[in-house]
C-alpha atoms as a PDB file:
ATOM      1  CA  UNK A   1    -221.140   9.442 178.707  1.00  0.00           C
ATOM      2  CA  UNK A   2    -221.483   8.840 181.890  1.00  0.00           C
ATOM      3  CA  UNK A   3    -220.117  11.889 183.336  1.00  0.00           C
ATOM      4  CA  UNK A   4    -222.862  13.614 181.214  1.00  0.00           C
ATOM      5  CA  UNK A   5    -225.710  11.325 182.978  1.00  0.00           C
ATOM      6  CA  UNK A   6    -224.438  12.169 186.574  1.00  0.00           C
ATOM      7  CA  UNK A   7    -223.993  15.794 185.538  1.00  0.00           C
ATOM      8  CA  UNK A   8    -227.481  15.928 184.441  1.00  0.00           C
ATOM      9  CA  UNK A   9    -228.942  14.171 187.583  1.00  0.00           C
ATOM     10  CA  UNK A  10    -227.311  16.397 189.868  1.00  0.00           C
ATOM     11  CA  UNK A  11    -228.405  19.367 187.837  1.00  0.00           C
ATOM     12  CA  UNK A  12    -231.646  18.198 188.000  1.00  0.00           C
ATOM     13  CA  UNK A  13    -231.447  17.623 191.746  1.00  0.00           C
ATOM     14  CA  UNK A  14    -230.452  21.250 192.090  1.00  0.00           C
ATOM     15  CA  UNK A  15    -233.289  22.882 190.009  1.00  0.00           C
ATOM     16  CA  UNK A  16    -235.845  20.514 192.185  1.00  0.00           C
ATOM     17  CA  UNK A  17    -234.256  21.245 195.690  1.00  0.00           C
ATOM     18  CA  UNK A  18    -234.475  25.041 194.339  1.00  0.00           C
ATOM     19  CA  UNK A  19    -238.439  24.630 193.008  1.00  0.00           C
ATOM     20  CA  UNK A  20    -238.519  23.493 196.889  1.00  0.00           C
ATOM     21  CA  UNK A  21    -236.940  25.798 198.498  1.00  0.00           C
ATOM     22  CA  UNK A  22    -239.140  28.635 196.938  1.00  0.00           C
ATOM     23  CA  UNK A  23    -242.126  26.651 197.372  1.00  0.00           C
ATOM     24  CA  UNK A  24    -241.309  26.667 201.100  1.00  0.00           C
ATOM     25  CA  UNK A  25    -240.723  30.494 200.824  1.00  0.00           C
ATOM     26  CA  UNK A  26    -244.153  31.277 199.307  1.00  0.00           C
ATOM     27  CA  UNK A  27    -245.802  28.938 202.086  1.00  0.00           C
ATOM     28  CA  UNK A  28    -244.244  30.875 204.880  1.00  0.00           C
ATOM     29  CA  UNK A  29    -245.003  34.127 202.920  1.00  0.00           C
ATOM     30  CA  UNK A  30    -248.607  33.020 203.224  1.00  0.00           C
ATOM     31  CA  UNK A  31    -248.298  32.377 206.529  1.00  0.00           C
ATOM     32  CA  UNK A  32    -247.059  35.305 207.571  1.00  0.00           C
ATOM     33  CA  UNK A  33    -249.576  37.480 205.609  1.00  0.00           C
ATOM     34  CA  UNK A  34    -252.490  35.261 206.817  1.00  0.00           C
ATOM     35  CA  UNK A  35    -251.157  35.776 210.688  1.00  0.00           C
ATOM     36  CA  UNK A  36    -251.252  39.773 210.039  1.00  0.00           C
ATOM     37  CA  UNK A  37    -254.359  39.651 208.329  1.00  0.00           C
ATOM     38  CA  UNK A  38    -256.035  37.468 211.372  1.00  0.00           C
ATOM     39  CA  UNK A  39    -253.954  40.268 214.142  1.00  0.00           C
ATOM     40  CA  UNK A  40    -255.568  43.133 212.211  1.00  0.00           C
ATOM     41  CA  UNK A  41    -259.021  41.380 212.568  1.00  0.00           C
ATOM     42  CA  UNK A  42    -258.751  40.512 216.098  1.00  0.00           C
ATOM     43  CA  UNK A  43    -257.091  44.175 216.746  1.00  0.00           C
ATOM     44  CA  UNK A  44    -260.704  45.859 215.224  1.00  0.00           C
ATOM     45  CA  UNK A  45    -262.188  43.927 217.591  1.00  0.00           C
ATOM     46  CA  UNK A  46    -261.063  45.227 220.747  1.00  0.00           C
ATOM     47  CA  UNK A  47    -261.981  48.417 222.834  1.00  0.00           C
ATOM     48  CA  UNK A  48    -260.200  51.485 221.758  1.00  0.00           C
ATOM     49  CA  UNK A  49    -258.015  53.294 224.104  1.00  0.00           C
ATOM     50  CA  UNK A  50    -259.085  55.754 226.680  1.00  0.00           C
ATOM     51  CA  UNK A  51    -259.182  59.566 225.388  1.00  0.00           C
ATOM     52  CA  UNK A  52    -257.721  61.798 227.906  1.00  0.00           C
ATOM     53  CA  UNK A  53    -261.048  62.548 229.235  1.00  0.00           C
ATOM     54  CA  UNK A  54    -261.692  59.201 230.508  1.00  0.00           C
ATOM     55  CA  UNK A  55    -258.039  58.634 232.070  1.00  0.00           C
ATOM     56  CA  UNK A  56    -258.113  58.447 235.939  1.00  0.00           C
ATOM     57  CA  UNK A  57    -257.446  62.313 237.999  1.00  0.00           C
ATOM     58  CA  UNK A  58    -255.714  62.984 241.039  1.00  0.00           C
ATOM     59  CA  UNK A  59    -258.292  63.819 243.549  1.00  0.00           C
ATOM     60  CA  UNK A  60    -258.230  67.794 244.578  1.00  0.00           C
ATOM     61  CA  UNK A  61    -256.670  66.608 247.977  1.00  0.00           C
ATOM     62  CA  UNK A  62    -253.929  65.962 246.196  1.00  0.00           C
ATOM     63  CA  UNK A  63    -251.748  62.625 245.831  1.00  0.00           C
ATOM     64  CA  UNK A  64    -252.440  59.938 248.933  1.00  0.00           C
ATOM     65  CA  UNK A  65    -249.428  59.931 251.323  1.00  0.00           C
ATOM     66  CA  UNK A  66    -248.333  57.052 253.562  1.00  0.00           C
ATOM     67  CA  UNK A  67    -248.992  57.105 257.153  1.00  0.00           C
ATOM     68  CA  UNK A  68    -247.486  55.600 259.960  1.00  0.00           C
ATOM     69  CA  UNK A  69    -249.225  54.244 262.893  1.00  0.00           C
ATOM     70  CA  UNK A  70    -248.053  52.318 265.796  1.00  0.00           C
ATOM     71  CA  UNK A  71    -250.820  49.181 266.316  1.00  0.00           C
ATOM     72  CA  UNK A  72    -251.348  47.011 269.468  1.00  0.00           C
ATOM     73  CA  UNK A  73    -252.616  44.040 269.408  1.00  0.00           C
ATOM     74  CA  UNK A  74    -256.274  42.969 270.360  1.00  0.00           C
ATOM     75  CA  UNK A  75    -255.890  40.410 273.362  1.00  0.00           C
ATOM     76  CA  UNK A  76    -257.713  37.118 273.129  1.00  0.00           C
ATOM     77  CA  UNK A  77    -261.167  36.907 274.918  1.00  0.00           C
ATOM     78  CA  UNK A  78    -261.601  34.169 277.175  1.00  0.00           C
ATOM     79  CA  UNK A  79    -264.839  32.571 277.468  1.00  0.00           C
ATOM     80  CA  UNK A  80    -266.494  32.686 280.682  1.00  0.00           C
ATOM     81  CA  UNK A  81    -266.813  28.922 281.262  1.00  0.00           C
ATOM     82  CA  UNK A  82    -263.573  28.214 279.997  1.00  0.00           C
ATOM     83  CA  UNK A  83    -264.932  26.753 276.427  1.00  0.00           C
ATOM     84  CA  UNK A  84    -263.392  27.500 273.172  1.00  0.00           C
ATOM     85  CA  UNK A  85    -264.886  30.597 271.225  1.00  0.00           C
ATOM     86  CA  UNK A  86    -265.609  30.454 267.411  1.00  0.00           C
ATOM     87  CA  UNK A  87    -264.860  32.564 265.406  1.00  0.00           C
ATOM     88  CA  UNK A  88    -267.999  34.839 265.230  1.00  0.00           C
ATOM     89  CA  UNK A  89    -267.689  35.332 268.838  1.00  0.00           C
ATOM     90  CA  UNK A  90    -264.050  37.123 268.181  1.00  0.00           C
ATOM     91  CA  UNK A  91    -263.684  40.815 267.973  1.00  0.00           C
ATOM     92  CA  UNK A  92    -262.472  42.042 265.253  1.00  0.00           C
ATOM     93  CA  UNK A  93    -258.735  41.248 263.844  1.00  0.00           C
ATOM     94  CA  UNK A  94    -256.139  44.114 263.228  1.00  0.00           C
ATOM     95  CA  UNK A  95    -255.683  45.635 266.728  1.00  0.00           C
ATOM     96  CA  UNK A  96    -256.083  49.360 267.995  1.00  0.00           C
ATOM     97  CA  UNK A  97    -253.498  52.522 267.908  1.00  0.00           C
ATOM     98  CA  UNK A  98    -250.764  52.200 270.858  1.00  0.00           C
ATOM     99  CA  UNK A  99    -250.866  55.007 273.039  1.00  0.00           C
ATOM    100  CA  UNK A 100    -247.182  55.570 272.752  1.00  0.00           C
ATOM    101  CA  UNK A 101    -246.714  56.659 268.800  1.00  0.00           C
ATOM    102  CA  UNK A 102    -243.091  56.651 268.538  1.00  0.00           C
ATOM    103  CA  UNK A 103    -241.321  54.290 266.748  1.00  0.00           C
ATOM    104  CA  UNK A 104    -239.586  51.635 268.038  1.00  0.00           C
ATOM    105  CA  UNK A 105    -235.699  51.676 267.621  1.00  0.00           C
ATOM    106  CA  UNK A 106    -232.648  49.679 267.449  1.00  0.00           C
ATOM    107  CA  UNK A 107    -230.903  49.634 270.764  1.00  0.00           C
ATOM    108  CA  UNK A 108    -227.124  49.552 270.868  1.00  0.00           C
ATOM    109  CA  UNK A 109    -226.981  46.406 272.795  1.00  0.00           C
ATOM    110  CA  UNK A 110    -229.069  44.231 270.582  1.00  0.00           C
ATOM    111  CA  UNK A 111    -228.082  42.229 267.433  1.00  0.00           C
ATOM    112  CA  UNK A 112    -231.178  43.479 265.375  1.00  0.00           C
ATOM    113  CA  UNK A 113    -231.815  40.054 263.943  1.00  0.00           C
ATOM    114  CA  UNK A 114    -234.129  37.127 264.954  1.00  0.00           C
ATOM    115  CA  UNK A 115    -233.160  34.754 267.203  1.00  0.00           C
ATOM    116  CA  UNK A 116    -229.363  35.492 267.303  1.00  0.00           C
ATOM    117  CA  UNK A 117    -229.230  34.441 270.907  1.00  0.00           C
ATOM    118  CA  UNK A 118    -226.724  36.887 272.201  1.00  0.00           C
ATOM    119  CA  UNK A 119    -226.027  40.207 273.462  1.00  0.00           C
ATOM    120  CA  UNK A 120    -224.547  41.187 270.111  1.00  0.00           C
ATOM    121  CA  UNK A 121    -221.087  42.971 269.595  1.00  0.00           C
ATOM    122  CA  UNK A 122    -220.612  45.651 272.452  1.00  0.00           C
END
């Protein structure tokens, strides 16, 4: 008899864990359907795509292409009383074109990096 109680209380274990189990599945189900539901709201919401009309066009000039300058530096002003200048007495930053356009290249005698302090490998 009592192999027929403990049989019946583990069968009844079973069939509840299993009631939970697909009372857990419904509850994500739910879940899941209420997240799409919410997504397709929000989605109506929002701005539709661009047609092809309103994308961006290349301008007739064609594509923009790089271009390489050479720059000099603007010098710092000195005041003519020696003071300090502010700022609004400053020409403006980014420099001028250098006269000499060509690039500036590696020389054979130089290491190429900063502050290698040496002649390099000759």
């Amino acid at each position: 008899m009592d192999t027929i109680a403990t049989a019946y209380l583990a069968a009844t274990g079973s069939a509840l864990a299993s009631v939970a189990f697909v009372v857990v599945g419904l509850v994500l189900v739910g879940g899941l359907i209420w997240a799409f539901r919410l997504g397709f709201r929000v989605r109506r919401r929002e701005p539709a795509p661009p047609r092809p009309q309103e994308q961006p066009r290349m301008p007739a000039s064609g594509p923009a292409r790089e271009s390489h300058q050479v720059r000099e530096p603007n010098e710092m002003p000195q005041s003519a009383d020696g003071t300090r200048l502010t700022p609004h007495e400053l020409r403006p930053t980014g420099g001028r074109d250098s006269d000499d356009q060509s690039r500036p290249r590696w020389e054979p005698g130089s290491s190429g990096s900063f502050g290698s302090g040496g002649p390099g490998v000759r």
